[in-house]
PDB file of N, CA and C in Angstrom:
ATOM      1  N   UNK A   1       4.402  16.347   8.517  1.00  0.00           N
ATOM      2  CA  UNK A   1       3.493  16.514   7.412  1.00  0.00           C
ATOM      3  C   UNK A   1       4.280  16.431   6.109  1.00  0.00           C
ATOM      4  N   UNK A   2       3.768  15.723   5.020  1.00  0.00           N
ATOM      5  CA  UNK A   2       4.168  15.592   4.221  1.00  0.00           C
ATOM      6  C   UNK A   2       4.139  17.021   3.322  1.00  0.00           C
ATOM      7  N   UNK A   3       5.315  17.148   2.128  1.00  0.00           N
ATOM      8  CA  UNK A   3       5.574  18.809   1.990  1.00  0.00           C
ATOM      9  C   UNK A   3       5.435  18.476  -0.121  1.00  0.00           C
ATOM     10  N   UNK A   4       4.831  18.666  -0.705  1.00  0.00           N
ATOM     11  CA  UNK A   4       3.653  19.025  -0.766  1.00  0.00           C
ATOM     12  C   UNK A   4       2.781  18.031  -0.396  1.00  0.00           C
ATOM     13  N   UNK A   5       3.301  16.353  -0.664  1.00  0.00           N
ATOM     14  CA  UNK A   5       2.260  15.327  -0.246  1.00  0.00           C
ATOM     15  C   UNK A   5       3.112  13.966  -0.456  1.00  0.00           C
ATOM     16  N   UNK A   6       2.616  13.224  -0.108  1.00  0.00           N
ATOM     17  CA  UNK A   6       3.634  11.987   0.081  1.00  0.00           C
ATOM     18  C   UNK A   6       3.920  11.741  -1.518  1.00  0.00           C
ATOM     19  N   UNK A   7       3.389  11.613  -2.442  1.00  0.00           N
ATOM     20  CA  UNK A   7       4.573  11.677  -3.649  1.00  0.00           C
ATOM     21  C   UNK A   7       5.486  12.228  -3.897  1.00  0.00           C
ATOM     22  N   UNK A   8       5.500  13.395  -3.573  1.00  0.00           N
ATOM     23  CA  UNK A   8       6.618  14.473  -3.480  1.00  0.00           C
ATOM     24  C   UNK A   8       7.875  13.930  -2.461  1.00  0.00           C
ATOM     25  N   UNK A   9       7.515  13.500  -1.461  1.00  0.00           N
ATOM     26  CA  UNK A   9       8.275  12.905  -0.349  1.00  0.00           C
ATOM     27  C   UNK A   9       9.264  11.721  -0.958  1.00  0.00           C
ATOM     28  N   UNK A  10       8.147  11.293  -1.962  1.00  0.00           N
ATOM     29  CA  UNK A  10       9.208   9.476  -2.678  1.00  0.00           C
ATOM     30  C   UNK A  10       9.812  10.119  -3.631  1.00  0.00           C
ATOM     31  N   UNK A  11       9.160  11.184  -4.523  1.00  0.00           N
ATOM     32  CA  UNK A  11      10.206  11.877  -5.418  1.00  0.00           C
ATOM     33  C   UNK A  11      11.865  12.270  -4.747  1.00  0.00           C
ATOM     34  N   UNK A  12      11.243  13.003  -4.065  1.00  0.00           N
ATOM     35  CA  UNK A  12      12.393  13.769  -3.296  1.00  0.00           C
ATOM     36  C   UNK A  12      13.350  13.137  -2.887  1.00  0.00           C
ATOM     37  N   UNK A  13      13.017  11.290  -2.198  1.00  0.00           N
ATOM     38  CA  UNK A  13      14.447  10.360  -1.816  1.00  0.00           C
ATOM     39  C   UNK A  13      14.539   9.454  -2.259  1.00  0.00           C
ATOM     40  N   UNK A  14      13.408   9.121  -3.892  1.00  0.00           N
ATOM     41  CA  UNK A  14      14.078   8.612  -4.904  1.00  0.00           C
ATOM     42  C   UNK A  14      15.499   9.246  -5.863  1.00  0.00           C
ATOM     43  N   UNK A  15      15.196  10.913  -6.231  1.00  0.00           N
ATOM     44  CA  UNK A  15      15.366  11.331  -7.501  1.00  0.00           C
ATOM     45  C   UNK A  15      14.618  10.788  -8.594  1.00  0.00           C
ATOM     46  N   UNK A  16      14.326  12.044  -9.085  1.00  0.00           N
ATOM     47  CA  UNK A  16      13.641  11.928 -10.363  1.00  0.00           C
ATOM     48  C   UNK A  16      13.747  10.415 -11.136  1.00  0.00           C
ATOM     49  N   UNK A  17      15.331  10.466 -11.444  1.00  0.00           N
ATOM     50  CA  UNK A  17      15.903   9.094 -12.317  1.00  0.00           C
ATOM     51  C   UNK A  17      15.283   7.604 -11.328  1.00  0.00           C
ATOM     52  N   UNK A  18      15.324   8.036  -9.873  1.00  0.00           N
ATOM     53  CA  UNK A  18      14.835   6.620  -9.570  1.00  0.00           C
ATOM     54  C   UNK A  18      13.129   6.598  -9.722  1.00  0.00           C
ATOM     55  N   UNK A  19      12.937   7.370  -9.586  1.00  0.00           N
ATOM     56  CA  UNK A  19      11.147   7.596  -9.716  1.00  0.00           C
ATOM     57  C   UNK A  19      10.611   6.812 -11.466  1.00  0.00           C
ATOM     58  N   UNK A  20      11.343   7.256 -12.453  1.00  0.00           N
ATOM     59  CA  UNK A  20      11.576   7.170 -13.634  1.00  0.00           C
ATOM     60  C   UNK A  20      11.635   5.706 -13.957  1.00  0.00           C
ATOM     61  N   UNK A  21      12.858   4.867 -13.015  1.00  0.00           N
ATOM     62  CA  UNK A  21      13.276   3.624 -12.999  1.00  0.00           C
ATOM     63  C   UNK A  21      11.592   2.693 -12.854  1.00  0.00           C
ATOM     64  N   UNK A  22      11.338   3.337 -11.652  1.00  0.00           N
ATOM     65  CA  UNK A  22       9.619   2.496 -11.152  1.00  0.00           C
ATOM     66  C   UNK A  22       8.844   2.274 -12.129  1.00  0.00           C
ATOM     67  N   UNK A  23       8.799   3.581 -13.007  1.00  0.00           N
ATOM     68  CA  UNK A  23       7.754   3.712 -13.559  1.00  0.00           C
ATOM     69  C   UNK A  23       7.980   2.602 -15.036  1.00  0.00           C
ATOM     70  N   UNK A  24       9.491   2.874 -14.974  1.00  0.00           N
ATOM     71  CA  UNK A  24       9.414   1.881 -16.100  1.00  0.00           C
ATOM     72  C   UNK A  24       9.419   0.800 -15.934  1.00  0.00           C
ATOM     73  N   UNK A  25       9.493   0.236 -14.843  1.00  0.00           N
ATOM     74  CA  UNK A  25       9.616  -1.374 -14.644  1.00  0.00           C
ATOM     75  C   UNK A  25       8.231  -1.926 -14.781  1.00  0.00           C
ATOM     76  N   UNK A  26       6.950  -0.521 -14.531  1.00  0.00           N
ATOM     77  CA  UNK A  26       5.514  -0.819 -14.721  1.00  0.00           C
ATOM     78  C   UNK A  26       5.432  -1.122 -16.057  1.00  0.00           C
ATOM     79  N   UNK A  27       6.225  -0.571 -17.072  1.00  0.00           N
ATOM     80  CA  UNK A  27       6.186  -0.751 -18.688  1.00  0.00           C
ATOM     81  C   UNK A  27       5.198   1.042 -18.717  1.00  0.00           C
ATOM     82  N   UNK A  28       5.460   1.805 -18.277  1.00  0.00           N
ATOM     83  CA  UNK A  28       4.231   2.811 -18.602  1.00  0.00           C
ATOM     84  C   UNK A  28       5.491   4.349 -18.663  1.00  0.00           C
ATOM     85  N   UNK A  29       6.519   4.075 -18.981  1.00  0.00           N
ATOM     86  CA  UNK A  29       7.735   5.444 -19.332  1.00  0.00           C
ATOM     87  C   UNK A  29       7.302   5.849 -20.616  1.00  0.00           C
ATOM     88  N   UNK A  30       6.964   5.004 -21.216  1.00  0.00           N
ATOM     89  CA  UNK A  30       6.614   5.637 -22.543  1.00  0.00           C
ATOM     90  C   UNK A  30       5.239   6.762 -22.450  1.00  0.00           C
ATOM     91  N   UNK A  31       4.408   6.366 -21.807  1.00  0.00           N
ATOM     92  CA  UNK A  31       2.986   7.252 -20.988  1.00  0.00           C
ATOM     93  C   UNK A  31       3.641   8.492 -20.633  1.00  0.00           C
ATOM     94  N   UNK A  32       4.679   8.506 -19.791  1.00  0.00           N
ATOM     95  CA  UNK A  32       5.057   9.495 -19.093  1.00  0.00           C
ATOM     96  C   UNK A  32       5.656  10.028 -20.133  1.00  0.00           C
ATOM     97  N   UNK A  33       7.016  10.008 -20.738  1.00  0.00           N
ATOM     98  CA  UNK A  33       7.537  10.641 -21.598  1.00  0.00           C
ATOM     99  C   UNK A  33       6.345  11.404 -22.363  1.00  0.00           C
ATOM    100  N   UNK A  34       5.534  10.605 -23.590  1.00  0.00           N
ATOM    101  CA  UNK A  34       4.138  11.379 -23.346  1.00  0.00           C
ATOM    102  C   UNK A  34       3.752  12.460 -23.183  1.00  0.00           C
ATOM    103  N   UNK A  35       3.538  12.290 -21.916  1.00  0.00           N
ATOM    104  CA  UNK A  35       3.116  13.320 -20.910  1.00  0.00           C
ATOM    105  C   UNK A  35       4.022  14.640 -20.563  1.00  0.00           C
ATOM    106  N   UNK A  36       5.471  14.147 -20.784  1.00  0.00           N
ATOM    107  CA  UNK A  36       6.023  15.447 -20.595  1.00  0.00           C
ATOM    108  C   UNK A  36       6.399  16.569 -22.587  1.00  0.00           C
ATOM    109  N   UNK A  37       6.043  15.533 -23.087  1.00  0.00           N
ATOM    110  CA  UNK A  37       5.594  16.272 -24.555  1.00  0.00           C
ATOM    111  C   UNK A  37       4.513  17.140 -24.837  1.00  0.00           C
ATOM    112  N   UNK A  38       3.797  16.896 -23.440  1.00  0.00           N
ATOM    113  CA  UNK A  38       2.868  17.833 -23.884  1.00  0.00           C
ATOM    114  C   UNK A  38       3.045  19.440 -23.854  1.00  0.00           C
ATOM    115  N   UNK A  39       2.312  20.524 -24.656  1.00  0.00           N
ATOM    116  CA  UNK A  39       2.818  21.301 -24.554  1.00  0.00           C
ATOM    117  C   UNK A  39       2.575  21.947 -23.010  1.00  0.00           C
ATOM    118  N   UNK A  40       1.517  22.033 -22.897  1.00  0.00           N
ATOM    119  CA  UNK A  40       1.488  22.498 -21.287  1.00  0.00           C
ATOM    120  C   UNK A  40       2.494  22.112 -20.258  1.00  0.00           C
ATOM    121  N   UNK A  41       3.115  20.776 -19.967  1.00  0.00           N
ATOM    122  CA  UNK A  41       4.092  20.026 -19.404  1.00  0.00           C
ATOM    123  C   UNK A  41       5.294  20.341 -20.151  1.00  0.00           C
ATOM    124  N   UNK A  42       5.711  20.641 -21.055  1.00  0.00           N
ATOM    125  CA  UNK A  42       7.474  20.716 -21.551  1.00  0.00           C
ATOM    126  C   UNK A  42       7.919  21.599 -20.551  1.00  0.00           C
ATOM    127  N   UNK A  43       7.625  22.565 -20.506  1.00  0.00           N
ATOM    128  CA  UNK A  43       8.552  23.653 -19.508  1.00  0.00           C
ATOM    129  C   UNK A  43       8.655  23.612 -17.712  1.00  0.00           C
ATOM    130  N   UNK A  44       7.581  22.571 -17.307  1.00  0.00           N
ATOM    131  CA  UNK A  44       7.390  22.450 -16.031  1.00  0.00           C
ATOM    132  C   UNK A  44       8.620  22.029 -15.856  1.00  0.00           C
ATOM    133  N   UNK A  45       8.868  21.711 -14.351  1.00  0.00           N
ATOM    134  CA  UNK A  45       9.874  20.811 -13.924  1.00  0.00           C
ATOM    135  C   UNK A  45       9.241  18.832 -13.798  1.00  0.00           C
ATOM    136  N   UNK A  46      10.626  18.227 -13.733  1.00  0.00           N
ATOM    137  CA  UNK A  46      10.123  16.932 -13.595  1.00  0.00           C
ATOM    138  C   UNK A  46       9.492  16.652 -13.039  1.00  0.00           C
ATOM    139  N   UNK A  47       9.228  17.306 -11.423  1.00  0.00           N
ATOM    140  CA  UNK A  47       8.626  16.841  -9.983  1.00  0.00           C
ATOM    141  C   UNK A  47       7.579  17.134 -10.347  1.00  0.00           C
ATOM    142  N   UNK A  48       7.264  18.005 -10.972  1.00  0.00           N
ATOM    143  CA  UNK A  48       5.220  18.583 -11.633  1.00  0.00           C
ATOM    144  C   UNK A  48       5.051  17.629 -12.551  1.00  0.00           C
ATOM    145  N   UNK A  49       5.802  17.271 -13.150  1.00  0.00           N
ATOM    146  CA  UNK A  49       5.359  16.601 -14.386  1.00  0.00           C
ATOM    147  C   UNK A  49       5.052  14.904 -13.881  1.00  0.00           C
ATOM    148  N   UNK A  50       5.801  14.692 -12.801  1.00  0.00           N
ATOM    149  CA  UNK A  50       5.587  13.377 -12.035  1.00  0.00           C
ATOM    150  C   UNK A  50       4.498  13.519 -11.229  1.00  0.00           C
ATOM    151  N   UNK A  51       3.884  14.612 -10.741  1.00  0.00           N
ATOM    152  CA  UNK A  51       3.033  14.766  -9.945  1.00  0.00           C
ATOM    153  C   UNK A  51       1.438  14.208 -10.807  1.00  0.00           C
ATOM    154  N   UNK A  52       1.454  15.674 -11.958  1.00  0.00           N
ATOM    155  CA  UNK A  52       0.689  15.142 -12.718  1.00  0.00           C
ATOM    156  C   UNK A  52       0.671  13.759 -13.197  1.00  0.00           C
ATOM    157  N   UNK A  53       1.585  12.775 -13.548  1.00  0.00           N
ATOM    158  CA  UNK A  53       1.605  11.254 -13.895  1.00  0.00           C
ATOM    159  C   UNK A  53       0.786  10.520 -13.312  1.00  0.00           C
ATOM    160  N   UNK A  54       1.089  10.786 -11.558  1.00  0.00           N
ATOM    161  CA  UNK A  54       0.576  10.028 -10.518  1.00  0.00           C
ATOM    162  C   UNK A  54      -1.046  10.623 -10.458  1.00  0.00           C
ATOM    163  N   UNK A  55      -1.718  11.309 -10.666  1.00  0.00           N
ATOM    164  CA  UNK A  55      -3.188  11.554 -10.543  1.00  0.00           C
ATOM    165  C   UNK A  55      -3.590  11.858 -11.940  1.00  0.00           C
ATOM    166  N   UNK A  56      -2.820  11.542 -13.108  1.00  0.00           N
ATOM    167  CA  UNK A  56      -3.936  11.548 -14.183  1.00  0.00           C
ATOM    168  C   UNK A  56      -4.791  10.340 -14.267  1.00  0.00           C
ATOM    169  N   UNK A  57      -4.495   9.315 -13.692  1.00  0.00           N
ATOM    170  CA  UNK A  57      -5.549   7.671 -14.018  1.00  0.00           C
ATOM    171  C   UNK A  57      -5.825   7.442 -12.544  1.00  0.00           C
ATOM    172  N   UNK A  58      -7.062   7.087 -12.504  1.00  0.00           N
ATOM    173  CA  UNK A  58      -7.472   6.578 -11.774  1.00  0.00           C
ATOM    174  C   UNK A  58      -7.365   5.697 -10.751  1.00  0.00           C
ATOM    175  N   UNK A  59      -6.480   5.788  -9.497  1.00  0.00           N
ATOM    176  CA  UNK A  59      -5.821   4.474  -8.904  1.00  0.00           C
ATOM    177  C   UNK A  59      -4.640   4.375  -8.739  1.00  0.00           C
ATOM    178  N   UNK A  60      -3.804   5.408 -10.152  1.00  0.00           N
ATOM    179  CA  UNK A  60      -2.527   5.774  -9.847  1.00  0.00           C
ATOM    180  C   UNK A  60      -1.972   5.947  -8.581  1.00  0.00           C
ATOM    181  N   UNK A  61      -2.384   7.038  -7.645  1.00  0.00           N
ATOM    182  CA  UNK A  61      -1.218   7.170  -6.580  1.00  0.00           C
ATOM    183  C   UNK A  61      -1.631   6.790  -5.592  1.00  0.00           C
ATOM    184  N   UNK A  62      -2.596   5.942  -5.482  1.00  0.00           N
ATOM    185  CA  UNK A  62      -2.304   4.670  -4.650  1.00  0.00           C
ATOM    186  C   UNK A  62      -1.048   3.557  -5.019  1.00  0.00           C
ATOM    187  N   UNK A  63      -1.557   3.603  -6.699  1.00  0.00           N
ATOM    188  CA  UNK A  63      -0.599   2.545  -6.911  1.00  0.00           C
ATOM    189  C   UNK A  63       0.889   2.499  -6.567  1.00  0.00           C
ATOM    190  N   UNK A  64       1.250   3.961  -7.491  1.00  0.00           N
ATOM    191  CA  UNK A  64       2.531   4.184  -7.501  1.00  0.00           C
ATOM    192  C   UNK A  64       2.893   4.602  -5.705  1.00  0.00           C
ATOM    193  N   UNK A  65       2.693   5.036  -5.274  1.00  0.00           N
ATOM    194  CA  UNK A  65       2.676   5.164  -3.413  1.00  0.00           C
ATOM    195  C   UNK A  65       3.185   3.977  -2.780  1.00  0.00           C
ATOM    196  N   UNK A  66       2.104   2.816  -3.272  1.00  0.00           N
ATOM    197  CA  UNK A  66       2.827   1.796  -2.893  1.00  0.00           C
ATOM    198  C   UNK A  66       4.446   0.965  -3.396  1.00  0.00           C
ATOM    199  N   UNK A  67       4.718   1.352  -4.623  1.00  0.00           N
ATOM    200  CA  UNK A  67       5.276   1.143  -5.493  1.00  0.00           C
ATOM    201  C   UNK A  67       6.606   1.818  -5.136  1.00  0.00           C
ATOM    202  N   UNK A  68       6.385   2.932  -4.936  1.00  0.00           N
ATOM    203  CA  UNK A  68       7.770   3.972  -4.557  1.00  0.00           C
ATOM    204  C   UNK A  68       8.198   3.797  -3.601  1.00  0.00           C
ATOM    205  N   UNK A  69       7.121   3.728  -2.050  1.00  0.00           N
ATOM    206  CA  UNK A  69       7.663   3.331  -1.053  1.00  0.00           C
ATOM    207  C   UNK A  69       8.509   1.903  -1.058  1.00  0.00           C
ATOM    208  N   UNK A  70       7.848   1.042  -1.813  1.00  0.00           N
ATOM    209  CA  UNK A  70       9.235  -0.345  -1.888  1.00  0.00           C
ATOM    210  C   UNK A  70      10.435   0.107  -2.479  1.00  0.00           C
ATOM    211  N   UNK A  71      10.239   1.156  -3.542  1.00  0.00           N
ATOM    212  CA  UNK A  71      11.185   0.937  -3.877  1.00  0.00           C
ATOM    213  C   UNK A  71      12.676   2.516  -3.158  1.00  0.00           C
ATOM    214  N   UNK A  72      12.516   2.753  -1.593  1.00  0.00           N
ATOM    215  CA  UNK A  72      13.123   4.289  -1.330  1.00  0.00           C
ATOM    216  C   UNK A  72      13.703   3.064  -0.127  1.00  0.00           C
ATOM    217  N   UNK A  73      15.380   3.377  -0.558  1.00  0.00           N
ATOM    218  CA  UNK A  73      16.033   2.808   0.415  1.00  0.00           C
ATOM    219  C   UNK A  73      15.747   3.154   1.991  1.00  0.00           C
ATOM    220  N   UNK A  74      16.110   2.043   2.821  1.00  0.00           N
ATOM    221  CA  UNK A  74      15.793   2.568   4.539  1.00  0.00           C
ATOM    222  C   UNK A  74      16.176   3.759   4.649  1.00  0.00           C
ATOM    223  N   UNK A  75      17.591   3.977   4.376  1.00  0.00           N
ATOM    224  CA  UNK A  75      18.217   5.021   4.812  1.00  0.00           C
ATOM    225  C   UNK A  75      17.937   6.614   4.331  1.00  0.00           C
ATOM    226  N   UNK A  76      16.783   6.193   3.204  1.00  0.00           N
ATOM    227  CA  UNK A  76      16.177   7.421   2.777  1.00  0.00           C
ATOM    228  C   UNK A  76      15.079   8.047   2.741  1.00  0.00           C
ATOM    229  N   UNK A  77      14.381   6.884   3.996  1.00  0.00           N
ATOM    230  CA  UNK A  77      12.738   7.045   4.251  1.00  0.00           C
ATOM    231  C   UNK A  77      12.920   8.861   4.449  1.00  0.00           C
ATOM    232  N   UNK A  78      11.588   9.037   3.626  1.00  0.00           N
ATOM    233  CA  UNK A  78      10.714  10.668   3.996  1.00  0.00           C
ATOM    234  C   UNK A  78      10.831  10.745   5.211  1.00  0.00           C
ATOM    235  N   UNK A  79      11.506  11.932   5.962  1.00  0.00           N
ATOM    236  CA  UNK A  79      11.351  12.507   7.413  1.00  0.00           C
ATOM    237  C   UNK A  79       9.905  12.130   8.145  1.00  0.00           C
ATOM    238  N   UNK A  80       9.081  13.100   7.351  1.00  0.00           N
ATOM    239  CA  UNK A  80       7.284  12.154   7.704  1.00  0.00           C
ATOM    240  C   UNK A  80       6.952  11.094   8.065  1.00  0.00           C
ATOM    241  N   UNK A  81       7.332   9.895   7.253  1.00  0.00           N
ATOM    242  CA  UNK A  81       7.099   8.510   7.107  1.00  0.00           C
ATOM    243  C   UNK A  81       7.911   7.966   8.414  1.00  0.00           C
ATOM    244  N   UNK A  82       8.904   8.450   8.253  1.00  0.00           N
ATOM    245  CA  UNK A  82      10.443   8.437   9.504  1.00  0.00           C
ATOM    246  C   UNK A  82       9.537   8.697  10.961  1.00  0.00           C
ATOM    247  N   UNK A  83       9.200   9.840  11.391  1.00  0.00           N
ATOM    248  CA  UNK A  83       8.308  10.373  12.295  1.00  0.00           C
ATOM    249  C   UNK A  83       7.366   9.406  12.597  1.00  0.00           C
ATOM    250  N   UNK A  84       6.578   9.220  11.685  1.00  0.00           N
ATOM    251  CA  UNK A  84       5.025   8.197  11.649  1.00  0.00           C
ATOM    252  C   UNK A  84       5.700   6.702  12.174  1.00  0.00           C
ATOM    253  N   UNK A  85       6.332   6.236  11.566  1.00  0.00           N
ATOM    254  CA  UNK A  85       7.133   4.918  12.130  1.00  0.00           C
ATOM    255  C   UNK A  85       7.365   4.707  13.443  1.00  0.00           C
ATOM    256  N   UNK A  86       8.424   6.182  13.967  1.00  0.00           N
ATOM    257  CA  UNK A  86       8.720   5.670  15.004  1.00  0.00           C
ATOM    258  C   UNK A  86       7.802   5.927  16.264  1.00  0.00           C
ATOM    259  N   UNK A  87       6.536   6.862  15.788  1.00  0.00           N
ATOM    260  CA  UNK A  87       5.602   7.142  16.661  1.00  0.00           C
ATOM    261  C   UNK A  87       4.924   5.865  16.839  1.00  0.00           C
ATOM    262  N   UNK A  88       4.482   4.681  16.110  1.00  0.00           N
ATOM    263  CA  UNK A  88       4.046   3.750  15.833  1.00  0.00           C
ATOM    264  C   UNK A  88       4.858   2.581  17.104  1.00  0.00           C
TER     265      UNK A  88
END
């Protein structure tokens, strides 16, 4: 099972900085940065503040889901995803 949910999972074996990388290659870091200006978001941690990113728009974490998973080396697939694979 994914721990809190499969974004968390691509966070976790991206790092933040690679999560960051994705988002900017979408052109949308500037959104996020943004987003962590806000006052409610400054004090969170990154992983909340990425969480929130991925479900403020509509379609987002589908998108980015797909997006992260291309971009999380083999060797760093989510345990979950790891599991699900080889049950497959």
């Amino acid at each position: 099972m994914c721990d809190p949910d499969l974004e968390a999972e691509f966070v976790r074996a991206l790092g933040v900085a690679g999560v960051e990388a994705v988002i900017a290659e979408q052109g949308e870091l500037g959104s996020f940065r943004s987003l962590q200006r806000q006052p409610f978001q400054r004090d969170r941690p990154a992983e909340a503040q990425l969480a929130r990113f991925f479900g403020g728009r509509s379609g987002n974490k589908a998108r980015y889901a797909r997006l992260l998973a291309e971009a999380v080396p083999l060797e760093n697939v989510p345990p979950p995803l790891a599991a699900l694979l080889a049950a497959v």
